[in-house]
Structure formats: structure tokens, C-alpha cells
N, C-alpha and C. Protein backbone atom coordinates (compact mmCIF):
# COMPACT_ATOMS: atom_id res chain seq x y z
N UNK A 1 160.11 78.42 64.19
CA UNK A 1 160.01 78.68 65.61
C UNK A 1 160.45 77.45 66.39
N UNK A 2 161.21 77.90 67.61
CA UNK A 2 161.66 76.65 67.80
C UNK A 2 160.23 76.69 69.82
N UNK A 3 159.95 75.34 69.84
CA UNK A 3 159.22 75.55 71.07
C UNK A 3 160.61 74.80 72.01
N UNK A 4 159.89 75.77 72.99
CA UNK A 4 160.58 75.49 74.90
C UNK A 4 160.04 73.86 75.05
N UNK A 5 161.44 73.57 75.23
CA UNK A 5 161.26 71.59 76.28
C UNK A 5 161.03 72.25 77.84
N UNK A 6 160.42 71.52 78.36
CA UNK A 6 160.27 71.85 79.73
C UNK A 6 160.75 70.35 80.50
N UNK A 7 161.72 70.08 81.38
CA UNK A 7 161.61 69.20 81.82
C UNK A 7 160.50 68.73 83.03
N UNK A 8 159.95 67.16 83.10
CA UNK A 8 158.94 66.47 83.70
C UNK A 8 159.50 67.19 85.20
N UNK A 9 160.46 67.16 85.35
CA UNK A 9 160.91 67.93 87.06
C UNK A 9 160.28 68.83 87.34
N UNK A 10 160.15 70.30 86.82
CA UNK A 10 159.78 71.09 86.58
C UNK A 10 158.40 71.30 86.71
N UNK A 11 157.77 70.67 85.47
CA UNK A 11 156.16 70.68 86.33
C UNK A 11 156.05 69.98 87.24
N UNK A 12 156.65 68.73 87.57
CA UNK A 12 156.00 68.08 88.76
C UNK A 12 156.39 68.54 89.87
N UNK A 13 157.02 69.60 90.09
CA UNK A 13 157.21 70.20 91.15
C UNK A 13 155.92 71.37 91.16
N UNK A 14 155.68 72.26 90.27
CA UNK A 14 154.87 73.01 90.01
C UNK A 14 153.41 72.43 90.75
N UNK A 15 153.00 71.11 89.97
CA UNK A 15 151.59 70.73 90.02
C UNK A 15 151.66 70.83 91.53
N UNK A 16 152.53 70.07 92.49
CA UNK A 16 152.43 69.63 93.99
C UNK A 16 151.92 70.76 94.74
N UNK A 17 152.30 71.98 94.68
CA UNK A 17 151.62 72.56 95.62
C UNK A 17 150.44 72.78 95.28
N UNK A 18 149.91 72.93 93.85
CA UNK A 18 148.69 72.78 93.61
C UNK A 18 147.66 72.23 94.06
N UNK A 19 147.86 70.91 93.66
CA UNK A 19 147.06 70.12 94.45
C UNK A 19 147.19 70.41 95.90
N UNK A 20 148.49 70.37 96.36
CA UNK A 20 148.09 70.47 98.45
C UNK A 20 147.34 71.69 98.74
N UNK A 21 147.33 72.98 97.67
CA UNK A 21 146.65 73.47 97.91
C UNK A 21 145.23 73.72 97.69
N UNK A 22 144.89 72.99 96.79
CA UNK A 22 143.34 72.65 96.40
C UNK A 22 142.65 71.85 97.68
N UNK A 23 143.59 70.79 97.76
CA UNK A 23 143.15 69.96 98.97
C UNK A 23 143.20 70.74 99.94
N UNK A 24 144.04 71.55 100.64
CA UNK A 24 143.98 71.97 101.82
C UNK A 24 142.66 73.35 101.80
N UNK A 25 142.25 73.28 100.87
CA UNK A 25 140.70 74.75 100.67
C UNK A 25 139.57 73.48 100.78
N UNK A 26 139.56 72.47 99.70
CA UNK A 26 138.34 71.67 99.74
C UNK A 26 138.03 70.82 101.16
N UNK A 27 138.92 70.19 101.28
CA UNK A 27 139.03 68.95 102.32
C UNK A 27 137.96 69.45 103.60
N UNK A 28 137.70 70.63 104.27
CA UNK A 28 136.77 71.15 105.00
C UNK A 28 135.80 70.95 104.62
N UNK A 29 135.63 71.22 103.25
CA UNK A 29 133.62 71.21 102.55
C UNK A 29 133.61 70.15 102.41
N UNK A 30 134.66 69.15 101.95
CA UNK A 30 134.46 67.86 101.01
C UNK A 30 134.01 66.76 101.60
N UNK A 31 135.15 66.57 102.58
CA UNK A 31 135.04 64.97 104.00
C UNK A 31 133.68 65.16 104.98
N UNK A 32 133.16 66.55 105.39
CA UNK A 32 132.31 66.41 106.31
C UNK A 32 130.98 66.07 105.28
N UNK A 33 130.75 66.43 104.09
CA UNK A 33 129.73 65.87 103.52
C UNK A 33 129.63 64.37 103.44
N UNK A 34 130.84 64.43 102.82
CA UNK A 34 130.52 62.74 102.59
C UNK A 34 130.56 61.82 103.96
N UNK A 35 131.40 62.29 104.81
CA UNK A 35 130.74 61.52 105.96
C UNK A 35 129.61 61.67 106.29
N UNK A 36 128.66 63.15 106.32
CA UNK A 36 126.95 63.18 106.69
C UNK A 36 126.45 61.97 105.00
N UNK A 37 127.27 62.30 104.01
CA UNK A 37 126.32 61.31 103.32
C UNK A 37 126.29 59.50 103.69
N UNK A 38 127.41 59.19 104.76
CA UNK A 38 127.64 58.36 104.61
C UNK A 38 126.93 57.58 105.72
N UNK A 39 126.70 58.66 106.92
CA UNK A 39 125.73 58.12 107.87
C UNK A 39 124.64 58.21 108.01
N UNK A 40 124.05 58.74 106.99
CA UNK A 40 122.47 59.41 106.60
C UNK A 40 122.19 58.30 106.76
N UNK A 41 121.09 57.90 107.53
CA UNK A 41 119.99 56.85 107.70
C UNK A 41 118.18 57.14 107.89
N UNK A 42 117.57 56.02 107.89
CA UNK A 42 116.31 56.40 107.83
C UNK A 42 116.28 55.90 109.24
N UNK A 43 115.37 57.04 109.83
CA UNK A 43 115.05 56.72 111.30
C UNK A 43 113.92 55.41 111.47
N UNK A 44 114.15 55.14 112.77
CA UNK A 44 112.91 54.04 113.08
C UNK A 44 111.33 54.49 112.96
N UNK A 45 110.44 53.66 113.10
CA UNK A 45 109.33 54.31 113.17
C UNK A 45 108.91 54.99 114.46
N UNK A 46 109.66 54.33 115.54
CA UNK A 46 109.46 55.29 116.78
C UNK A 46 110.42 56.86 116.93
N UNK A 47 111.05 56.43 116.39
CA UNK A 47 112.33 57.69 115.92
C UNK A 47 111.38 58.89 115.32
N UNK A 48 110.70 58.46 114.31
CA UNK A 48 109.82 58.86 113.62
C UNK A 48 108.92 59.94 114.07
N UNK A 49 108.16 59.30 115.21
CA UNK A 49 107.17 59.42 116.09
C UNK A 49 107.72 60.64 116.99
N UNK A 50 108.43 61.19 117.29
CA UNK A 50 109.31 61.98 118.36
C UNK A 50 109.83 62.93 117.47
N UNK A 51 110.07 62.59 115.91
CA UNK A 51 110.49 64.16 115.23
C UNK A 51 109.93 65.12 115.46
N UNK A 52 109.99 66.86 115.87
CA UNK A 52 109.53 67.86 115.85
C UNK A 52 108.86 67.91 114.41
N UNK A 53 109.23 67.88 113.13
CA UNK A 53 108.42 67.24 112.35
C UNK A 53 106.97 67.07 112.11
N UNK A 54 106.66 66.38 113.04
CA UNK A 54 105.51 65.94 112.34
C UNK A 54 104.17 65.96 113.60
N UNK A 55 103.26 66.37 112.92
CA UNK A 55 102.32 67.02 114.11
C UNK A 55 101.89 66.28 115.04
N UNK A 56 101.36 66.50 116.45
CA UNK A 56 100.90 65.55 117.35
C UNK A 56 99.72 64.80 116.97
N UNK A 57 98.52 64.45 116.24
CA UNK A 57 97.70 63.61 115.80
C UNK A 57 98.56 62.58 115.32
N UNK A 58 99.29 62.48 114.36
CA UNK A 58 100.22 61.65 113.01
C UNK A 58 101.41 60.86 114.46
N UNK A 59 101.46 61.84 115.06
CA UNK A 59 102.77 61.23 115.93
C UNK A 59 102.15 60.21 116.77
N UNK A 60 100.95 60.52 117.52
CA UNK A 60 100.27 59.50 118.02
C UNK A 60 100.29 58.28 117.38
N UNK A 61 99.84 58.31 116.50
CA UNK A 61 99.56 57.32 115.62
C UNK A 61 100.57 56.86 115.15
N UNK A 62 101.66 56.87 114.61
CA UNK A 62 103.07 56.54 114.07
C UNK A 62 103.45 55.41 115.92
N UNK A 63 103.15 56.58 116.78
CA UNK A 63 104.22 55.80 118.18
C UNK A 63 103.56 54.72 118.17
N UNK A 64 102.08 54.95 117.94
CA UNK A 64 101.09 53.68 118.25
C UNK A 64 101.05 52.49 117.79
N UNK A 65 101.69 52.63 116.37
CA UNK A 65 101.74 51.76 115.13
C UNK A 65 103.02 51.02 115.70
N UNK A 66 103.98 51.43 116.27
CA UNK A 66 105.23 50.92 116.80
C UNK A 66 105.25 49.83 117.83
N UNK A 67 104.67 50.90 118.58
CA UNK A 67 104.10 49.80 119.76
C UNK A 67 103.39 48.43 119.44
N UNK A 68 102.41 48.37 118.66
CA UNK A 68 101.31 47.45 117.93
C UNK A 68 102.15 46.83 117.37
N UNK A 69 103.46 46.81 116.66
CA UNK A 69 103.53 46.15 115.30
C UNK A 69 104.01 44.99 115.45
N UNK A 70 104.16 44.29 116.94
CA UNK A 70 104.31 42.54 116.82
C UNK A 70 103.02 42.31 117.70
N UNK A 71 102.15 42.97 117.76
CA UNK A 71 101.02 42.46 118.73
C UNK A 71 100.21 41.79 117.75
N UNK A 72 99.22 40.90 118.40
CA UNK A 72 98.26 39.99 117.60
C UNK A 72 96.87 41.40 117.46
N UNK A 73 96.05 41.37 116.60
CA UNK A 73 95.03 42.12 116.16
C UNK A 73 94.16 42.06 117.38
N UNK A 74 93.56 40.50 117.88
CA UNK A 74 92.86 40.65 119.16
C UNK A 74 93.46 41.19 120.15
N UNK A 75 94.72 40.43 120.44
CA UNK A 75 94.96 41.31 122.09
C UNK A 75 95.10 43.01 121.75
N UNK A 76 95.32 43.93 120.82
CA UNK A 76 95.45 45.09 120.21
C UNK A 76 93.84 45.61 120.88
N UNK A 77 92.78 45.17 119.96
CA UNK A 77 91.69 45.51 120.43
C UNK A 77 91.45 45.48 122.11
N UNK A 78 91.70 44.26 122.48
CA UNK A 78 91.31 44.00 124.34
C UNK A 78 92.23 45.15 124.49
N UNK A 79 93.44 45.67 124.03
CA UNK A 79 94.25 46.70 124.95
C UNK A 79 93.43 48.12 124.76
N UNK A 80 93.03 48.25 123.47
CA UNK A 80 92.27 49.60 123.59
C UNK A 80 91.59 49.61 124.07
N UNK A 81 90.40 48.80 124.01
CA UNK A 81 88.82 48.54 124.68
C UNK A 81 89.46 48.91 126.60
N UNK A 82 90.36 48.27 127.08
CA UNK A 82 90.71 48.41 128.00
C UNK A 82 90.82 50.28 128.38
N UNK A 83 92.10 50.43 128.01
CA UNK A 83 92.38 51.92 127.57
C UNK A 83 91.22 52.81 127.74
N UNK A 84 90.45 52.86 126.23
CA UNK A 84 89.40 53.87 126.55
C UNK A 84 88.17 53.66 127.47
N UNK A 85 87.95 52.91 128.09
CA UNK A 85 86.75 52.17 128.92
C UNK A 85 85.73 51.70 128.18
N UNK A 86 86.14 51.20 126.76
CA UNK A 86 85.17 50.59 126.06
C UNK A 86 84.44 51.24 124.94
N UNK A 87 84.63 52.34 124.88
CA UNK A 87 84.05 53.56 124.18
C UNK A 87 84.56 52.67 122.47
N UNK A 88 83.61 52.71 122.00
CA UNK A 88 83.68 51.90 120.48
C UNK A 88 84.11 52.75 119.38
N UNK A 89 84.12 54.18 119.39
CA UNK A 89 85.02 55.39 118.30
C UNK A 89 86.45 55.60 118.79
N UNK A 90 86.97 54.69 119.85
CA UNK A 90 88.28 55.04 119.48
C UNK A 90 88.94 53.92 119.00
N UNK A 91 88.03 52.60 118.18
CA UNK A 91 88.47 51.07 117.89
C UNK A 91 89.76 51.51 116.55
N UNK A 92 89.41 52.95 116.12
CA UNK A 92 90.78 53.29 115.12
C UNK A 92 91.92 53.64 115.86
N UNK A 93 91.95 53.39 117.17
CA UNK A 93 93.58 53.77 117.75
C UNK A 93 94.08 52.41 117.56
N UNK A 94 93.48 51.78 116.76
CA UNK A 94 94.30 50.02 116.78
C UNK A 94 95.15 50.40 115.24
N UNK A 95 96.03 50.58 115.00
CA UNK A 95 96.89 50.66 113.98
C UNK A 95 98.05 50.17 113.86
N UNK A 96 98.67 49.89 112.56
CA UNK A 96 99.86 49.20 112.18
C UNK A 96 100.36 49.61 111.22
N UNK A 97 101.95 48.97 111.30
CA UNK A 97 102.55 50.03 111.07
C UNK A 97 102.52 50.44 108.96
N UNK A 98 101.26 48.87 108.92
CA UNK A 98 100.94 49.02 107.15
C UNK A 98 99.28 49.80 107.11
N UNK A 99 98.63 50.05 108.09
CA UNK A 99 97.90 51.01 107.83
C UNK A 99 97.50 52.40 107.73
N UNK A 100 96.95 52.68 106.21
CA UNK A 100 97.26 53.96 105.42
C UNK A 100 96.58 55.07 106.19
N UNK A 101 97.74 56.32 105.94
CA UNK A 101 97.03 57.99 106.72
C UNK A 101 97.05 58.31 105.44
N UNK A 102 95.94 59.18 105.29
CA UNK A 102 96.35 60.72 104.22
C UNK A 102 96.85 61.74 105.41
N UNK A 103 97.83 62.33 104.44
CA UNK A 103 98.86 63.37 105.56
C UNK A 103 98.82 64.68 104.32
N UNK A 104 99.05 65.74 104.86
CA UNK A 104 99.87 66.69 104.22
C UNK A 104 100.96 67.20 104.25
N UNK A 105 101.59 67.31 103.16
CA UNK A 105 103.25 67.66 103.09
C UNK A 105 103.17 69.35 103.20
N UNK A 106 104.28 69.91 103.98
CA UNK A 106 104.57 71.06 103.69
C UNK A 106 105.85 71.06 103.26
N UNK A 107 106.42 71.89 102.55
CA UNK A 107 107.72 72.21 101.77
C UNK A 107 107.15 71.78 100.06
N UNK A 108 108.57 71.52 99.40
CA UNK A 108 109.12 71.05 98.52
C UNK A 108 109.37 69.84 98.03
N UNK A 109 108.93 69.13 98.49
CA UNK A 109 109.23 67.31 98.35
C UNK A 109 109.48 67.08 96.46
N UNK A 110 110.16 65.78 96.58
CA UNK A 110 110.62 66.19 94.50
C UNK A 110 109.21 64.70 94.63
N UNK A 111 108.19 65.48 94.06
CA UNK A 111 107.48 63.88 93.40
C UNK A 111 107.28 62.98 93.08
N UNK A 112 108.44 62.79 92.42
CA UNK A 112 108.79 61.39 91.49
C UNK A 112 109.77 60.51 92.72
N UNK A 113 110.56 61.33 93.79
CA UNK A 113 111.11 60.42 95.19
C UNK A 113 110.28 60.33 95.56
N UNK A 114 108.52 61.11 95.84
CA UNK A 114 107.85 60.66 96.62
C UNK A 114 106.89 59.24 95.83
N UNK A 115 106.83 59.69 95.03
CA UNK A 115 106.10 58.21 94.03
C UNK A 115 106.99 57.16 94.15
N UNK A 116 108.27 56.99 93.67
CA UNK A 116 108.95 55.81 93.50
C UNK A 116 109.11 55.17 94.90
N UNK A 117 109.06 55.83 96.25
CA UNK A 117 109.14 54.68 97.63
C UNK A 117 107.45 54.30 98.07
N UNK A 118 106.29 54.61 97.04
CA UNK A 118 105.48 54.40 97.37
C UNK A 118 104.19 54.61 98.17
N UNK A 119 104.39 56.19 97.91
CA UNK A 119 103.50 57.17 98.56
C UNK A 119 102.75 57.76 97.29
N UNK A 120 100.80 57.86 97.71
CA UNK A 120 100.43 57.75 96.45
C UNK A 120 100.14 59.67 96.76
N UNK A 121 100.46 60.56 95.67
CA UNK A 121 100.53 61.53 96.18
C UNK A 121 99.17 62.64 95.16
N UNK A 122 98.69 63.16 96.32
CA UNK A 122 97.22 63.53 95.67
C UNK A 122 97.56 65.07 94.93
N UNK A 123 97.60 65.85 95.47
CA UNK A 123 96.78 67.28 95.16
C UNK A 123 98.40 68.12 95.46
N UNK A 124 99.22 68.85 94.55
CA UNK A 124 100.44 69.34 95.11
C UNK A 124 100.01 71.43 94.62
N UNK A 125 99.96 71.92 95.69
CA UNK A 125 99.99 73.18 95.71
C UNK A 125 100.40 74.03 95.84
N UNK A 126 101.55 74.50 95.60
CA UNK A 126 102.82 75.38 95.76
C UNK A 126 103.46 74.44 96.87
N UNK A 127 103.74 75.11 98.40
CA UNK A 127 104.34 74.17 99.07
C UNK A 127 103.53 72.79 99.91
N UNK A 128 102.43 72.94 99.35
CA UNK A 128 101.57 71.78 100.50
C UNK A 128 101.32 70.86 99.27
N UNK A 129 101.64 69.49 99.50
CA UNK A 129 101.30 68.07 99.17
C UNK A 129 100.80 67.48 99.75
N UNK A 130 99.08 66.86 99.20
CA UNK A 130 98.46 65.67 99.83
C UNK A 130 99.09 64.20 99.23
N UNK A 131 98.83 63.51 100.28
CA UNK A 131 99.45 62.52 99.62
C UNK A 131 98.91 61.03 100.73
N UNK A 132 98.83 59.65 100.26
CA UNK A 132 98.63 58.71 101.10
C UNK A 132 99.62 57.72 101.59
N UNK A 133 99.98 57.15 102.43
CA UNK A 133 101.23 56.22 102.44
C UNK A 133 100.60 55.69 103.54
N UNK A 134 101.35 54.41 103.69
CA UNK A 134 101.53 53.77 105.06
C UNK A 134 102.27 53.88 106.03
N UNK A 135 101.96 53.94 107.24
CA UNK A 135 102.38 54.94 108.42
C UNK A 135 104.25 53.88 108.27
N UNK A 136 104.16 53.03 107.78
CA UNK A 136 105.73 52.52 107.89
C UNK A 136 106.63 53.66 107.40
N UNK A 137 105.94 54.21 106.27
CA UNK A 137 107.15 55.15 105.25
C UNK A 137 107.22 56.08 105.80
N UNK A 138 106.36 56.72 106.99
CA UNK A 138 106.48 57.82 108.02
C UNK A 138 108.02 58.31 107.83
N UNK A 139 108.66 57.20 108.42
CA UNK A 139 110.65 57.76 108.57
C UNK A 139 111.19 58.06 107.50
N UNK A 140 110.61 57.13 106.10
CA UNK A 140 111.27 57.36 104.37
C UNK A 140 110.80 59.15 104.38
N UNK A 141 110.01 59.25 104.23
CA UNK A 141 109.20 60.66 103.85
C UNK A 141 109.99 61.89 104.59
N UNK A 142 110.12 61.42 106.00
CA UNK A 142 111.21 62.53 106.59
C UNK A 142 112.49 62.53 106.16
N UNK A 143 113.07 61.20 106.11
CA UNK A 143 114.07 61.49 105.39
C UNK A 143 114.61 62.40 104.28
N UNK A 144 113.52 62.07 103.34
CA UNK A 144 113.51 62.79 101.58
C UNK A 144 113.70 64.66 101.88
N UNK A 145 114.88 65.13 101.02
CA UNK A 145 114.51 66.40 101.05
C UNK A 145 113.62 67.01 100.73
N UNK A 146 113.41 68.49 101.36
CA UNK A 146 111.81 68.91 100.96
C UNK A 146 111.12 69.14 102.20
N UNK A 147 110.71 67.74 102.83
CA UNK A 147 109.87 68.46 103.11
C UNK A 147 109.85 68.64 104.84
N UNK A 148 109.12 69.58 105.30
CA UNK A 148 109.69 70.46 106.45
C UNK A 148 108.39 69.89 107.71
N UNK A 149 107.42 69.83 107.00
CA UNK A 149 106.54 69.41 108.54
C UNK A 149 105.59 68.53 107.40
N UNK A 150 104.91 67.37 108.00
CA UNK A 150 103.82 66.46 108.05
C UNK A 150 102.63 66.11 109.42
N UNK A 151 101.86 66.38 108.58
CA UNK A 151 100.31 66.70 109.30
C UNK A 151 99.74 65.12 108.68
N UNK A 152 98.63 64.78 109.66
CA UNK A 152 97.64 63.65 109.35
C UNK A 152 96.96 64.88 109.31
N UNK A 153 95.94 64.56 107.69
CA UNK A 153 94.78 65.26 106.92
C UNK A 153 93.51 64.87 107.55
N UNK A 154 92.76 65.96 108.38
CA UNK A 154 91.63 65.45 108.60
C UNK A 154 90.26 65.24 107.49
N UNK A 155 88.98 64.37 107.63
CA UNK A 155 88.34 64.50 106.77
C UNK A 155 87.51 65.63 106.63
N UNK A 156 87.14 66.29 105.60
CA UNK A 156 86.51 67.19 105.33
C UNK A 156 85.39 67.01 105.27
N UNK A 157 83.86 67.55 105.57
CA UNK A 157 82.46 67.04 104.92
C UNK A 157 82.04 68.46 104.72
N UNK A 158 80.85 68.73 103.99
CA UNK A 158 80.04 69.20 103.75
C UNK A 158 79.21 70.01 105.06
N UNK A 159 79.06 71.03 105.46
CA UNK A 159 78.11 72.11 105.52
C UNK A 159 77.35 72.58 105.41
N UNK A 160 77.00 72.41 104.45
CA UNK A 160 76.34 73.80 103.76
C UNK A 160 75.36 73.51 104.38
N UNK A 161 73.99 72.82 105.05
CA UNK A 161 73.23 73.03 105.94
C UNK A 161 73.38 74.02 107.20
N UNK A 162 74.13 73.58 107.85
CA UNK A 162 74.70 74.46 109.14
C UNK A 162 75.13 75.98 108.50
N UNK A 163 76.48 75.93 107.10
CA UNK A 163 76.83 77.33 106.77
C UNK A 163 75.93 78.17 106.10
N UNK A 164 75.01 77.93 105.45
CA UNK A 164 74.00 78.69 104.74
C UNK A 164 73.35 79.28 105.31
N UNK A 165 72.74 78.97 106.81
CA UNK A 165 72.34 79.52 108.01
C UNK A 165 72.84 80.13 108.83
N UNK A 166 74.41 80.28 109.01
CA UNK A 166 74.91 81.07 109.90
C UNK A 166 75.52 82.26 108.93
N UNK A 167 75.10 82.09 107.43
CA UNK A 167 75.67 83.58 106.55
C UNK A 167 74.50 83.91 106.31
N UNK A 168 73.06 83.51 106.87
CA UNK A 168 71.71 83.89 106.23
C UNK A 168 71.74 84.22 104.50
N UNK A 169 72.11 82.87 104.68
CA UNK A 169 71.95 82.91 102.99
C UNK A 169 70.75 82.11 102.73
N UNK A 170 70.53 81.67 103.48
CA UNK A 170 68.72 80.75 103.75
C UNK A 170 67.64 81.85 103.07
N UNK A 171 67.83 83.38 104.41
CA UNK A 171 66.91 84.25 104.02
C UNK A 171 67.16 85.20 102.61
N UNK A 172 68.73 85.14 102.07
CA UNK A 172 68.56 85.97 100.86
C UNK A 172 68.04 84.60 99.64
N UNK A 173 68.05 83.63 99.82
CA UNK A 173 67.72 82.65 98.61
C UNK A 173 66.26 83.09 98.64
N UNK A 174 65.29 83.35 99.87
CA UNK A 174 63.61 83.57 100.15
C UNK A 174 63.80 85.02 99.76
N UNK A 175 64.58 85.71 99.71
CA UNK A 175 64.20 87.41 99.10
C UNK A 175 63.85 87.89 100.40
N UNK A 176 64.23 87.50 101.15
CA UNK A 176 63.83 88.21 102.73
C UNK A 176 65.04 89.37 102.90
């Protein structure tokens, strides 16, 4: 059998429109990604603070942390004490931007991105993640895909005095 020579002319004429035409289908999907990959940044912490994102308690606190974060600790206090008229339960609106919230994640967040920038992450339940960080990583955390809204976790206590009484479970424990 004898095989066909093809001359190098020949295909290299062939390949060219190929490629211009590969390029001219991709080049739409291709360049606008990599330019969004290329300007992807992590927002500021006040940036942060203003995402739809993240709920109004957490946002308070994030803007607050911003504001605070070249102030001295005393004048911080004289500004709140000022602020609330002295009232001594709101001495936790003094925050910075390294002191820790527990928050909850909603979405998808990948774990191991949320562990490796240093968010210690508690309890993950289909789409809700507890988790602790410092209000700095606020902007890292939005960044990361996944996840869709962040809540500051309030604390939980105990009841069962008050609830046992309003399900009269007081009177079925007495056989009443």
C-alpha cells in the first residue's frame, strides 16, 4: 500500500480557519472571565459593611470595627459612653476589627477555604454553617464562593423555666 504525502501547505491552510474559528466561538466566554478573574478583589471592611449580604446586627458591627480600627481603646470607650448616655450594656459596641463574632453561613461555602483563611467553623448543616472569625475576614468570607448571606449568631440560653410553664408541662409532670 502506498500512503498519500500531503504537503505542510495544505494542512496549514486547513488548520487556520480552525483555529479563527474556535477563537472567534470562545473568545466571548473566555476574555470576560479572565478579566472578572483578574479583577476579583476582596472588598474593604467598610465595603464589607454595606454588602446586601450580610444582616443588619453583623453590619453594624463590621462598619463599627472600621471606624474604631486606628482609634486608641480609651478614647473608643469615652466615644461610646458618650453615644449611649452612659448606659454600661452597650460597652460591646467598642469593637475591632480583630474582635471575634460567631456568625452563620447560609449557602454552600467549601470548608477547607473556610478553615485555611482562618475561620474556625462549628456546626455545618445542609446549607447553614456556624462558624467563628474575626470581624477583619468579614470581606475574605464574602468573597469565597458559597456563600449567599451572613448573620451574627445570637446567644442561645436555656428556658425551660419560663417554657415548661407556658406548655403546662409543670401541671402534667404533678398529674394534674
Amino acid at each position: 500500500m502506498r500512503e498519500l504525502h500531503r504537503s505542510p501547505r495544505t494542512s496549514r491552510s486547513l488548520a487556520t480557519p480552525l483555529w479563527l474559528l474556535l477563537a472567534l466561538v470562545f473568545m466571548p466566554i473566555v476574555v470576560p472571565a479572565f478579566a472578572h478573574a483578574q479583577s476579583a478583589r476582596v472588598m474593604t471592611l467598610e465595603e464589607a459593611g454595606t454588602d446586601k449580604r450580610v444582616d443588619p446586627i453583623l453590619r453594624l458591627m463590621v462598619l463599627r470595627a472600621s471606624q474604631q480600627a486606628d482609634q486608641p481603646v480609651e478614647s473608643m470607650t469615652e466615644a461610646v459612653l458618650a453615644e449611649t448616655g452612659g448606659l454600661a450594656n452597650f460597652l460591646s459596641a467598642v469593637v475591632r476589627p480583630g474582635s471575634p463574632v460567631s456568625v452563620i453561613i447560609e449557602g454552600r461555602p467549601d470548608r477547607a477555604q473556610l478553615e485555611s483563611s482562618g475561620i474556625v467553623v462549628g456546626t455545618v448543616a445542609g446549607d447553614v454553617v456556624t462558624a467563628t472569625l474575626p470581624l477583619s475576614l468579614v470581606p475574605a468570607l464574602l468573597a469565597m464562593s458559597g456563600v449567599e448571606r451572613v448573620s451574627a449568631a445570637a446567644p442561645v440560653e436555656k428556658a425551660l423555666n419560663v417554657s415548661a410553664y407556658e406548655i403546662d408541662a409543670d401541671n402534667l409532670w404533678l398529674g394534674i
